[in-house]
C-alpha atoms as a PDB file:
ATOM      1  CA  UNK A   1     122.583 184.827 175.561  1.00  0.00           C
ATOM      2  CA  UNK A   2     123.251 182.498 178.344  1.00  0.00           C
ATOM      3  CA  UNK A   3     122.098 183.879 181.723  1.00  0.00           C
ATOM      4  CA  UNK A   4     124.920 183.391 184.082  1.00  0.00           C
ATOM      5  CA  UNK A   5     125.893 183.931 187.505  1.00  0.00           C
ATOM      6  CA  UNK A   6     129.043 184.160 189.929  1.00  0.00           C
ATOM      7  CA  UNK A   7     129.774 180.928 191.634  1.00  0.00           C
ATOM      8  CA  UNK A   8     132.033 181.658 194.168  1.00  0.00           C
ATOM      9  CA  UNK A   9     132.551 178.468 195.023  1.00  0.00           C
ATOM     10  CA  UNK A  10     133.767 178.095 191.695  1.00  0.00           C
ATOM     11  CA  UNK A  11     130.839 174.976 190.725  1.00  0.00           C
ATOM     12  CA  UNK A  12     128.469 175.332 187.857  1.00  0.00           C
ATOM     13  CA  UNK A  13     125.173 173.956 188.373  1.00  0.00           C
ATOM     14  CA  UNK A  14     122.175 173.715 185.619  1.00  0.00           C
ATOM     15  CA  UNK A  15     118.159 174.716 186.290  1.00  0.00           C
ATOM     16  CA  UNK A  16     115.064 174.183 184.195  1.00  0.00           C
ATOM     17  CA  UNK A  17     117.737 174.028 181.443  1.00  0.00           C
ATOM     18  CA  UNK A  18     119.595 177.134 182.231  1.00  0.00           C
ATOM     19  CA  UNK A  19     123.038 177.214 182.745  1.00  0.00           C
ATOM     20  CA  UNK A  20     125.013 179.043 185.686  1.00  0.00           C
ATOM     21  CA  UNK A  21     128.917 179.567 185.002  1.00  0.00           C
ATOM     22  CA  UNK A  22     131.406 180.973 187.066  1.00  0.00           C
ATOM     23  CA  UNK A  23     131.770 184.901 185.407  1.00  0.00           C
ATOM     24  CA  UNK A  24     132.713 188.072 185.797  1.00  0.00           C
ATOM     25  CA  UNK A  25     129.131 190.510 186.881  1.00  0.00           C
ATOM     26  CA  UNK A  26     130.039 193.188 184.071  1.00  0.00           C
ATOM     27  CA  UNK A  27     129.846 190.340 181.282  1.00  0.00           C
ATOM     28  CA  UNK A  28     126.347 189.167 183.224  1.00  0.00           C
ATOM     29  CA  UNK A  29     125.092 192.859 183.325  1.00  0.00           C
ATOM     30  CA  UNK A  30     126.167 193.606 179.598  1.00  0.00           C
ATOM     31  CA  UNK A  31     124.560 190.366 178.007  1.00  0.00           C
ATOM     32  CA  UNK A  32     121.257 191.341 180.488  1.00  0.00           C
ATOM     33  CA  UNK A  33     121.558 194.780 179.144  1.00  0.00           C
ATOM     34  CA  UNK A  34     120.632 193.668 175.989  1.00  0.00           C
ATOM     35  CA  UNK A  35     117.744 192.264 176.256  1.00  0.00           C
ATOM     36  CA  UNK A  36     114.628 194.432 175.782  1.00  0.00           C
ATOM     37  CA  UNK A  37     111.548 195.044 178.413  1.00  0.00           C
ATOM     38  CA  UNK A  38     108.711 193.147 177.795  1.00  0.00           C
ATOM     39  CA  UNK A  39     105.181 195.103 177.612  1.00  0.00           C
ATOM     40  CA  UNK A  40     102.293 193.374 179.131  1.00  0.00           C
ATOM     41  CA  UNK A  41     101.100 191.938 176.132  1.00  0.00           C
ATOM     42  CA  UNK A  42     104.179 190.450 175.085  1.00  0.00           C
ATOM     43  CA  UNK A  43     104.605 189.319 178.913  1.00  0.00           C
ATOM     44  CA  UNK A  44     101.028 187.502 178.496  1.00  0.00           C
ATOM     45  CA  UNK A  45     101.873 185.666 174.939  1.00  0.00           C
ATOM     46  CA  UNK A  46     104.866 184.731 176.465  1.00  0.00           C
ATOM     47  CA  UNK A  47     103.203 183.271 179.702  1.00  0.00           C
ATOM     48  CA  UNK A  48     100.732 181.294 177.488  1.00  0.00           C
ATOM     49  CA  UNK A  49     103.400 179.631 175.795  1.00  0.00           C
ATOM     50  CA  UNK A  50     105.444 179.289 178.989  1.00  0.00           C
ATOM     51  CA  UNK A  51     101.980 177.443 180.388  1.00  0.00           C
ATOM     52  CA  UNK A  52     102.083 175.126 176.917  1.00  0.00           C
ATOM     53  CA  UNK A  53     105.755 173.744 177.919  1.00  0.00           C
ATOM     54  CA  UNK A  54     107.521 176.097 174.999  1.00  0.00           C
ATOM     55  CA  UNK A  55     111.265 175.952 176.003  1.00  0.00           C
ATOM     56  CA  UNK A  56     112.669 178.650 174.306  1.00  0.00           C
ATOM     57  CA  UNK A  57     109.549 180.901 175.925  1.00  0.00           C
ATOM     58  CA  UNK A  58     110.435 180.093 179.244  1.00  0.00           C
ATOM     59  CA  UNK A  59     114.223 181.133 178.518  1.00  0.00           C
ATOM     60  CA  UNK A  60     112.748 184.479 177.324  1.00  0.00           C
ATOM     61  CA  UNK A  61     110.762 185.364 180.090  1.00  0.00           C
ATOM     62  CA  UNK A  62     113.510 184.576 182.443  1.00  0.00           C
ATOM     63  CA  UNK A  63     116.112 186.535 180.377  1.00  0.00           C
ATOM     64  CA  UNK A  64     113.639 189.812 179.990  1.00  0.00           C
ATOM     65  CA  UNK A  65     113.353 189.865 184.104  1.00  0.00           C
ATOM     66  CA  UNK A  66     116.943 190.172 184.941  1.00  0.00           C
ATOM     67  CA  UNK A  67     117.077 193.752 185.597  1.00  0.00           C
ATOM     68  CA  UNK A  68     114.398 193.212 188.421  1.00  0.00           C
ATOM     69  CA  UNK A  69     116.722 190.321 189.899  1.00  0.00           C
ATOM     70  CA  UNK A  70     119.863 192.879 189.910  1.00  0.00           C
ATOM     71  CA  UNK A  71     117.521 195.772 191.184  1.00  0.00           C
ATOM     72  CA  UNK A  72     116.427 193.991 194.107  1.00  0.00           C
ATOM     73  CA  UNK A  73     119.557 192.729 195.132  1.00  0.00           C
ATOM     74  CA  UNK A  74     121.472 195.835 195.085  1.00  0.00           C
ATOM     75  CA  UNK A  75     118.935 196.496 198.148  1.00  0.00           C
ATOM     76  CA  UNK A  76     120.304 193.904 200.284  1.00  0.00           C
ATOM     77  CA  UNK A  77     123.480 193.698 199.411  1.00  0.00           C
ATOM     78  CA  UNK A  78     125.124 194.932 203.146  1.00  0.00           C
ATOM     79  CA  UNK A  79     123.204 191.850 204.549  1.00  0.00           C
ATOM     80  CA  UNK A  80     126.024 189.289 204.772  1.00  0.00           C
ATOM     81  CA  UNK A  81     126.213 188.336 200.635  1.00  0.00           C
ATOM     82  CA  UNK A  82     127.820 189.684 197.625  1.00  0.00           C
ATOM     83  CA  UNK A  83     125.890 190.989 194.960  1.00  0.00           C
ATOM     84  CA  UNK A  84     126.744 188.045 192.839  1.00  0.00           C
ATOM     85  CA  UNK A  85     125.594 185.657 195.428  1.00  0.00           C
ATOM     86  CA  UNK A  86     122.098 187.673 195.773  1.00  0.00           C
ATOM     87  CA  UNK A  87     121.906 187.393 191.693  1.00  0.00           C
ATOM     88  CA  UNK A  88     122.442 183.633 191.715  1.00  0.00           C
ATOM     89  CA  UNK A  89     120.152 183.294 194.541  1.00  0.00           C
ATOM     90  CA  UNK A  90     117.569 185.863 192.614  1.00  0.00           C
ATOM     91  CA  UNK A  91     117.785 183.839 189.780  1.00  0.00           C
ATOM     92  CA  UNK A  92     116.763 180.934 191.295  1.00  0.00           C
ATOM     93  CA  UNK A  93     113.616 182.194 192.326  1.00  0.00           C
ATOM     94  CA  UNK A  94     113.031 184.287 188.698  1.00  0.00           C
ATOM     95  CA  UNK A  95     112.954 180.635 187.520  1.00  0.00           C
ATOM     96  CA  UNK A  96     110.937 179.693 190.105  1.00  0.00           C
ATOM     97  CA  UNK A  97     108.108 182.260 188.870  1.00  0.00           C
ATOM     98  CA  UNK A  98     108.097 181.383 185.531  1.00  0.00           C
ATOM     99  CA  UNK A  99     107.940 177.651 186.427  1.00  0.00           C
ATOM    100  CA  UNK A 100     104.770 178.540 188.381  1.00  0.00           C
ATOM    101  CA  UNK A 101     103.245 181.288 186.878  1.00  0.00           C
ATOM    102  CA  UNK A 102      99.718 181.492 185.963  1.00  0.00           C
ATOM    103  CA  UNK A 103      98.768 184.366 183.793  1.00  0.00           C
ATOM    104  CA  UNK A 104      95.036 183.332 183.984  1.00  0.00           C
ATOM    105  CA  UNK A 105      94.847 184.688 187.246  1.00  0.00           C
ATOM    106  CA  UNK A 106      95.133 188.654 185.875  1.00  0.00           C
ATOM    107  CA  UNK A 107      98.278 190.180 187.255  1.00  0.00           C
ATOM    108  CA  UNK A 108     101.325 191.506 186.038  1.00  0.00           C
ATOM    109  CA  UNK A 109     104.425 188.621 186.407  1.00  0.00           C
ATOM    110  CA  UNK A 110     106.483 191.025 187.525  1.00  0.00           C
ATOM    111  CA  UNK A 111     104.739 191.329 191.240  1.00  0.00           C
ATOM    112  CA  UNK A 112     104.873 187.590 190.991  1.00  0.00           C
ATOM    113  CA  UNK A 113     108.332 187.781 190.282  1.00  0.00           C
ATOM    114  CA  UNK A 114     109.381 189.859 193.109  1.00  0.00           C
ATOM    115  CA  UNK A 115     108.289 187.641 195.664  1.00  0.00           C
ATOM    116  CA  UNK A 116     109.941 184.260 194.547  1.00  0.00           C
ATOM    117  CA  UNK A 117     113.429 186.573 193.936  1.00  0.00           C
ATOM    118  CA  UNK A 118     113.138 188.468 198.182  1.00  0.00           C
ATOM    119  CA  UNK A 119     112.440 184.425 199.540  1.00  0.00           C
ATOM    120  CA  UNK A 120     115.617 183.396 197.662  1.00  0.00           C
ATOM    121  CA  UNK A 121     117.508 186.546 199.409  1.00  0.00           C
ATOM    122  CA  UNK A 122     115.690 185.894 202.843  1.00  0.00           C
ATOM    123  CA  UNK A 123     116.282 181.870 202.679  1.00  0.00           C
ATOM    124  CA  UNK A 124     120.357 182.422 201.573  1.00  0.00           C
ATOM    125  CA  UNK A 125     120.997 185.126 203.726  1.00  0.00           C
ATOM    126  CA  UNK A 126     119.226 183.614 206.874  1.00  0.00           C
ATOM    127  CA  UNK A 127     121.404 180.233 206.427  1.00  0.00           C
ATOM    128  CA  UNK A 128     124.567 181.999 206.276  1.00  0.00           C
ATOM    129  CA  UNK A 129     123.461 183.963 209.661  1.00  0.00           C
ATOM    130  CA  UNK A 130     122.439 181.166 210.988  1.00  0.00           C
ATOM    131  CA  UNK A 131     125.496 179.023 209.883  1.00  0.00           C
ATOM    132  CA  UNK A 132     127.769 182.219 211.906  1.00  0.00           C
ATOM    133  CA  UNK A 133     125.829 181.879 214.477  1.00  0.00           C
ATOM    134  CA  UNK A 134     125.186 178.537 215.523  1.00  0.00           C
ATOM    135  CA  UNK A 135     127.647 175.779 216.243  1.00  0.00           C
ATOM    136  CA  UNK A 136     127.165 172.753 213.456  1.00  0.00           C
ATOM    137  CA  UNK A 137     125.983 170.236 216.226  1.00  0.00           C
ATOM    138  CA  UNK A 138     122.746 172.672 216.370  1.00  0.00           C
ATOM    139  CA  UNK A 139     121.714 172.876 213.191  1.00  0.00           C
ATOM    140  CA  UNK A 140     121.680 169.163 213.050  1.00  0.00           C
ATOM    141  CA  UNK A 141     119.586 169.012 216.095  1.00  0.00           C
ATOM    142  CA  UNK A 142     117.407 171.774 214.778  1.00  0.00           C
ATOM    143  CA  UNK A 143     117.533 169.858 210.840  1.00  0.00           C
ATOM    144  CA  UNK A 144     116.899 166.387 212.941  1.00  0.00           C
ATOM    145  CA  UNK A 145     113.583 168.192 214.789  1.00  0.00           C
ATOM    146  CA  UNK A 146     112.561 169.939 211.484  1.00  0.00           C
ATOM    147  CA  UNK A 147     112.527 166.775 209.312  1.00  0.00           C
ATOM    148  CA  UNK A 148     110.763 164.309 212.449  1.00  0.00           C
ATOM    149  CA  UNK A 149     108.168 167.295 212.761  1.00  0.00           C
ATOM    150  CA  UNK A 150     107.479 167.070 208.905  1.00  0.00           C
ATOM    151  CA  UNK A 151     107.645 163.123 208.936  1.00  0.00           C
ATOM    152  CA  UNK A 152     105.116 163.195 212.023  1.00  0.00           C
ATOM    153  CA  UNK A 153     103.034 165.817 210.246  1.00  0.00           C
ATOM    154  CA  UNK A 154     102.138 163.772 206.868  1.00  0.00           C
ATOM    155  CA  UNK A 155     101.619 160.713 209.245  1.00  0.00           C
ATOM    156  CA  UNK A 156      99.453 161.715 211.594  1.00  0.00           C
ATOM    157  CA  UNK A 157      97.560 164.369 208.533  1.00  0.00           C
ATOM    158  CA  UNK A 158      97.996 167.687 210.952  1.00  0.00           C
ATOM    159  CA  UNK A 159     100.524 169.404 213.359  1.00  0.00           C
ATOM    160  CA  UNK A 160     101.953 167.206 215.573  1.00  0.00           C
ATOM    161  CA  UNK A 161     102.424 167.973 219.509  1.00  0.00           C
ATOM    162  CA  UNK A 162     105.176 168.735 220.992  1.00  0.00           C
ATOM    163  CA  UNK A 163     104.806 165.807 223.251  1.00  0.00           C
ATOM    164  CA  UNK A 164     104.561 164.095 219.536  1.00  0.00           C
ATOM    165  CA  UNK A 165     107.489 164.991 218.090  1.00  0.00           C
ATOM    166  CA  UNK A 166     109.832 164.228 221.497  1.00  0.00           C
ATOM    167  CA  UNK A 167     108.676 161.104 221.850  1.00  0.00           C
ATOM    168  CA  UNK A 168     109.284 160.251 217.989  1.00  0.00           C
ATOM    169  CA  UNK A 169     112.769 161.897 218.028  1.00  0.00           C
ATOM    170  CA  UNK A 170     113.674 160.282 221.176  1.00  0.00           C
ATOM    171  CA  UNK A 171     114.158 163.374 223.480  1.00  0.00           C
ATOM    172  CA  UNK A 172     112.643 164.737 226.899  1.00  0.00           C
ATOM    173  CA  UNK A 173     110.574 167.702 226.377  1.00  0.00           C
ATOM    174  CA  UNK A 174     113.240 170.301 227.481  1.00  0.00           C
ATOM    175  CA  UNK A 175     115.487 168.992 224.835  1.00  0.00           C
ATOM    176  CA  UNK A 176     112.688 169.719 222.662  1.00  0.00           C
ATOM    177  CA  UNK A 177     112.161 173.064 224.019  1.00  0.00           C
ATOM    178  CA  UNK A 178     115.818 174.221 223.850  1.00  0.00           C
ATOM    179  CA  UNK A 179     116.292 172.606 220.424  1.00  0.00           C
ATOM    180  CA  UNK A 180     113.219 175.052 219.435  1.00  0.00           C
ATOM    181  CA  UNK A 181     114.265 177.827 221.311  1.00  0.00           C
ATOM    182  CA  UNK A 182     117.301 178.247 219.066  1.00  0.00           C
ATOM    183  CA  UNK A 183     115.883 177.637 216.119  1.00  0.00           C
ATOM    184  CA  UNK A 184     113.360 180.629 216.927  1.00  0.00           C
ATOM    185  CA  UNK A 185     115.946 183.299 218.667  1.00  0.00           C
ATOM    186  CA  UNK A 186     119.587 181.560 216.714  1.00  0.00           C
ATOM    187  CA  UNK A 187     119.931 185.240 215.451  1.00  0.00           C
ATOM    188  CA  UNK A 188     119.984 188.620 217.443  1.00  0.00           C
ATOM    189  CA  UNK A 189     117.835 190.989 215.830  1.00  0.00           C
ATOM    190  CA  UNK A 190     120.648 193.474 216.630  1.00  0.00           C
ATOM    191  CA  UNK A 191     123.612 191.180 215.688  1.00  0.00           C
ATOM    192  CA  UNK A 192     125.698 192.173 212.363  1.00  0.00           C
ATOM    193  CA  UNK A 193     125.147 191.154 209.303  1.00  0.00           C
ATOM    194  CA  UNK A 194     128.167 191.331 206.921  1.00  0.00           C
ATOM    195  CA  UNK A 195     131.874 192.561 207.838  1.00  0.00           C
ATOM    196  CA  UNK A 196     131.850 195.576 205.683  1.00  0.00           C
ATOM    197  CA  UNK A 197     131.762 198.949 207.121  1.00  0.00           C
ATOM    198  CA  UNK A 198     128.236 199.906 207.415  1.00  0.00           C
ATOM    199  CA  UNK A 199     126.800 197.020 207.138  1.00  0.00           C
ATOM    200  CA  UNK A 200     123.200 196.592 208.899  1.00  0.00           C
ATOM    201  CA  UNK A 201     121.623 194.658 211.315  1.00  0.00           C
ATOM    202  CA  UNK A 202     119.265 191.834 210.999  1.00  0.00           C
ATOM    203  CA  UNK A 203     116.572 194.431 212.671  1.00  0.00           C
ATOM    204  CA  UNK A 204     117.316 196.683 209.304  1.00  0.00           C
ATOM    205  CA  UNK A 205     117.259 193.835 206.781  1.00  0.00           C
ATOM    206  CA  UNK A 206     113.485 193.047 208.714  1.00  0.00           C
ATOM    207  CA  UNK A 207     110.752 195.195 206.162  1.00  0.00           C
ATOM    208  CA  UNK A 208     108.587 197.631 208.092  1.00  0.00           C
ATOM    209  CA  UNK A 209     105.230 195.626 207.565  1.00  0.00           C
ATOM    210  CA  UNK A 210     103.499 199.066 207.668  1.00  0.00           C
ATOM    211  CA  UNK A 211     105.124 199.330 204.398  1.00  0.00           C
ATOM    212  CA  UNK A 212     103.357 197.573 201.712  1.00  0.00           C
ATOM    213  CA  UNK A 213     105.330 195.692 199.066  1.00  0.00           C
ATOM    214  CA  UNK A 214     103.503 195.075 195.865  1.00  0.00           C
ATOM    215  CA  UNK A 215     105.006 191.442 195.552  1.00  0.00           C
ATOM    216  CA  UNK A 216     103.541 190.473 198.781  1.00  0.00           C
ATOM    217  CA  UNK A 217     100.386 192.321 198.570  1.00  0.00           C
ATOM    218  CA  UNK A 218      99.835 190.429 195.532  1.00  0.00           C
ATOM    219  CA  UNK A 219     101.020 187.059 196.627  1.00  0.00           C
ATOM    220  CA  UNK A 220      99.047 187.298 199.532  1.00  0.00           C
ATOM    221  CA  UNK A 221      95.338 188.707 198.217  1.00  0.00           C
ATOM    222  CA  UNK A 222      94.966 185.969 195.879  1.00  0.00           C
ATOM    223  CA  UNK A 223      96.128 183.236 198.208  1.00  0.00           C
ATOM    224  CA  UNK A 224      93.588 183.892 200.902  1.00  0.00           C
ATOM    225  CA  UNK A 225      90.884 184.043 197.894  1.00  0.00           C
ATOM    226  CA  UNK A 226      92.501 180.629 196.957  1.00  0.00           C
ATOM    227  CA  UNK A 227      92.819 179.148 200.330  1.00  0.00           C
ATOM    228  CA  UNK A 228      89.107 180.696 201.374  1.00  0.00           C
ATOM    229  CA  UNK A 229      87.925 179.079 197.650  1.00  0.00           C
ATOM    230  CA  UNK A 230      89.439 175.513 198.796  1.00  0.00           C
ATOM    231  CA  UNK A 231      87.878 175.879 202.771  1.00  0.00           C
ATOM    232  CA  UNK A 232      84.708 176.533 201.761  1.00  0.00           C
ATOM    233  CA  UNK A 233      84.108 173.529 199.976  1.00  0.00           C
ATOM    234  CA  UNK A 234      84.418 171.601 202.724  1.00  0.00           C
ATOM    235  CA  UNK A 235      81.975 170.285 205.401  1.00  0.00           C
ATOM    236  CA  UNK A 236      80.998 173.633 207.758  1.00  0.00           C
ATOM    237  CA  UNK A 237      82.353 172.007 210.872  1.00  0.00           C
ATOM    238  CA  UNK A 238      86.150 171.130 208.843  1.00  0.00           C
ATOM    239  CA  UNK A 239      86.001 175.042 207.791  1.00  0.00           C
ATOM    240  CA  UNK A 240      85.003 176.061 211.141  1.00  0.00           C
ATOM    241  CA  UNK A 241      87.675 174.354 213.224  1.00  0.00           C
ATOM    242  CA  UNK A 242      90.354 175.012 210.232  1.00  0.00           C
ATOM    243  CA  UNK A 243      89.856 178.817 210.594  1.00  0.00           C
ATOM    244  CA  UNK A 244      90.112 178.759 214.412  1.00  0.00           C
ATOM    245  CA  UNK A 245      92.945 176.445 214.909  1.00  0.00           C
ATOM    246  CA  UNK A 246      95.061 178.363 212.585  1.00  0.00           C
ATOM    247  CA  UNK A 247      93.394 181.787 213.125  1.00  0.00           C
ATOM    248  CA  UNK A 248      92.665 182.615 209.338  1.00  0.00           C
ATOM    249  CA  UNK A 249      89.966 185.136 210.276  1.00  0.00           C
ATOM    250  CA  UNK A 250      91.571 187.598 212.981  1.00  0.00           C
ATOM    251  CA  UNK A 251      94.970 186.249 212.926  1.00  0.00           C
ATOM    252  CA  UNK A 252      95.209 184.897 216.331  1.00  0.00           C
ATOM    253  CA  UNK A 253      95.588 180.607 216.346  1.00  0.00           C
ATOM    254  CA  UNK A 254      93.498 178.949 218.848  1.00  0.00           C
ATOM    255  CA  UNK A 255      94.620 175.864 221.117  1.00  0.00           C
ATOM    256  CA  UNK A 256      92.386 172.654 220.658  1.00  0.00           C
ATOM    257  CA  UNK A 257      91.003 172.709 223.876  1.00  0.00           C
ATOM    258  CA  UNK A 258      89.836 176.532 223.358  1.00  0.00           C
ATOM    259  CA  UNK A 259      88.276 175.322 219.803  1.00  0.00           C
ATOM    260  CA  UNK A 260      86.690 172.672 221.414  1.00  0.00           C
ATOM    261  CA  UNK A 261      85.095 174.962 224.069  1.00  0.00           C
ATOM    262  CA  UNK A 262      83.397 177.295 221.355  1.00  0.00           C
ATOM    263  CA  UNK A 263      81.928 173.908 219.425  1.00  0.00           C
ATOM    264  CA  UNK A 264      81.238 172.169 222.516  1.00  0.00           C
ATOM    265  CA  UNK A 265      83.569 168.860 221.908  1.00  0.00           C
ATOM    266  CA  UNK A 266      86.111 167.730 223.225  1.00  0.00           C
ATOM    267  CA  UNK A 267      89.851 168.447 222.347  1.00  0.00           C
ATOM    268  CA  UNK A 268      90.305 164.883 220.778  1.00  0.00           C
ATOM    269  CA  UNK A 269      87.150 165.358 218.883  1.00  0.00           C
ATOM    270  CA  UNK A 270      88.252 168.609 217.652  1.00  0.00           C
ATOM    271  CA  UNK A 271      92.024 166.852 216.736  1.00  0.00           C
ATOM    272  CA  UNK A 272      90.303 164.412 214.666  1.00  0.00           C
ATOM    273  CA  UNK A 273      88.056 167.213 212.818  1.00  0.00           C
ATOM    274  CA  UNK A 274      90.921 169.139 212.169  1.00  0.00           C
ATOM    275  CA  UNK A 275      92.679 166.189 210.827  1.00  0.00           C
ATOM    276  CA  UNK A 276      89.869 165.326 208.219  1.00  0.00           C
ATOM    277  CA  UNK A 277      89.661 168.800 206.952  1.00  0.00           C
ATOM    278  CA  UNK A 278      93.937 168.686 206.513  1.00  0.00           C
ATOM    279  CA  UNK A 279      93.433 165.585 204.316  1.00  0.00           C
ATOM    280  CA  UNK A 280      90.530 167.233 202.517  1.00  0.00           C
ATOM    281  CA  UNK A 281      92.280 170.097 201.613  1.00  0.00           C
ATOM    282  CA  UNK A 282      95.302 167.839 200.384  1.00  0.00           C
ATOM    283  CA  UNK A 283      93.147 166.328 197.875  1.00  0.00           C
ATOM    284  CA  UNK A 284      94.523 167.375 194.213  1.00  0.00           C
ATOM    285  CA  UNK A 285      91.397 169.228 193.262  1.00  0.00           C
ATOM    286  CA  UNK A 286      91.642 171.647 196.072  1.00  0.00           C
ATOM    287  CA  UNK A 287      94.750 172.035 196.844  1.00  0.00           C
ATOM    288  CA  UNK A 288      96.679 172.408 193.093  1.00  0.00           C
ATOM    289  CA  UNK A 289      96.042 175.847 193.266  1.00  0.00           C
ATOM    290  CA  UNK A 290      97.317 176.227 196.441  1.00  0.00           C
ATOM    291  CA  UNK A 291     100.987 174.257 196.232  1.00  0.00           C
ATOM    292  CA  UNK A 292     102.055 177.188 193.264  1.00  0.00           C
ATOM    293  CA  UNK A 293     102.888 179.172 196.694  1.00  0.00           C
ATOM    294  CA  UNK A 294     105.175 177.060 198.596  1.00  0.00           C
ATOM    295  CA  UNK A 295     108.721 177.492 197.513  1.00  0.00           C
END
């Protein structure tokens, strides 16, 4: 079975060797309907050879997880996309998952899974908010700041300044500030999302983060013991300033000039710290555990 998805723009387009063809969603649903649940032994033998570069694995996998794509989209689908557009977007990020996933790690692919599918939803249905919202001249400012920011970033080996990233782009600091201020606050949490009738708000499509979701519970326990694995094998100090400046212990980010006040240095000694522990951490052997969470 090929695993397709509606375009609606009518294009096809081809991932990790899978093809996605403009269709109808019943032929999608019948073809996914017939492909049987995997149990978690079958899901690991599967994985292994997924691991080993097996092709027709891979395929497998993808085509057994369907019905979680489909089940998680018919959650969202009042938030400003169809339901075929949160499939092909779901898909996406099922092949993601199995592109990334490592079964050594003990835990069930479907958890995995689910968090690679809700950032596809979250990353499509935030650009077409965004796109409603904001004129086009914007979002190239906002692009423009984005891409100097990340330019400045692998330059300079940590976050740059604001004062930084002005000067490199060219702008005052208050173009700088309104620039950021609308890529923060573009949306209204209470603005509409979607023109059908009963259709939520952005504030709705938001998850109550009382509420814990399995995916992200998962995602997020083993990437703190992966991210705490890679810190502590660097220099105390490194850790130390790492863990403050980004607030990895209680959640709350200090300013270099407050870091520098607990280690008793100054703020461009504590820059330059910081900046040896971000290039540390970039090495391959710490950090190839850590880039199978970006998306």
């Amino acid at each position: 079975m090929k695993l397709r998805a509606v375009n609606q723009n009518k294009t096809s387009k081809t991932i990790s060797g899978v093809s996605f063809e403009e269709d109808s969603l019943g032929i999608y649903f019948k073809g996914m309907g017939s492909e049987k649940l995997l149990t978690a032994e079958q899901e690991l033998e599967l994985a292994k050879e997924v691991a080993e570069g097996n092709k027709t694995a891979k395929d497998k996998m993808i085509r057994a997880n369907l019905r979680l794509v489909v089940f998680m989209a018919k959650k969202y689908r009042n938030c400003g996309l169809s339901l075929s557009e949160l499939v092909q977007e779901g898909n996406i990020g099922l092949m993601r998952a199995v592109e990334k996933f490592d079964y050594r790690k003990g835990f069930r692919f479907s958890a995995y899974a689910g968090w690679w599918i809700y950032q596809g939803f979250t990353k499509a249905i935030a650009e077409k908010t965004r796109t409603i919202r904001l004129p086009s001249h914007v979002i190239t400012r906002i692009n423009k700041m984005k891409k100097g920011s990340s330019q400045l970033q692998e330059f300079l080996g940590r976050n740059p300044e604001d004062e930084e990233i002005a000067e490199h782009l060219g702008w005052t600091s208050k173009q700088l500030r309104v620039v950021k201020g609308f890529s923060r606050d573009a949306v209204s949490f209470d603005t509409p999302i979607g023109d059908e009738e009963g259709a939520g708000s952005l504030i709705d499509f938001i998850e109550d983060e009382k509420v814990s979701d399995p995916a992200d519970t998962a995602i997020r326990t083993f990437l703190k013991e992966d991210l705490y694995t890679a810190l502590s094998t660097l220099p105390a100090r490194e850790q130390r300033v790492l863990e403050l400046r980004f607030g990895l212990n209680d959640g709350c980010p200090l300013s270099l000039k407050e870091v520098g006040k607990r280690e008793g240095l100054s703020r461009e000694r504590i820059r330059q710290i910081e900046g040896m522990g971000l290039r540390h951490l970039r090495q391959p052997h710490r950090s190839r555990k850590l880039k199978a969470y970006i998306l």
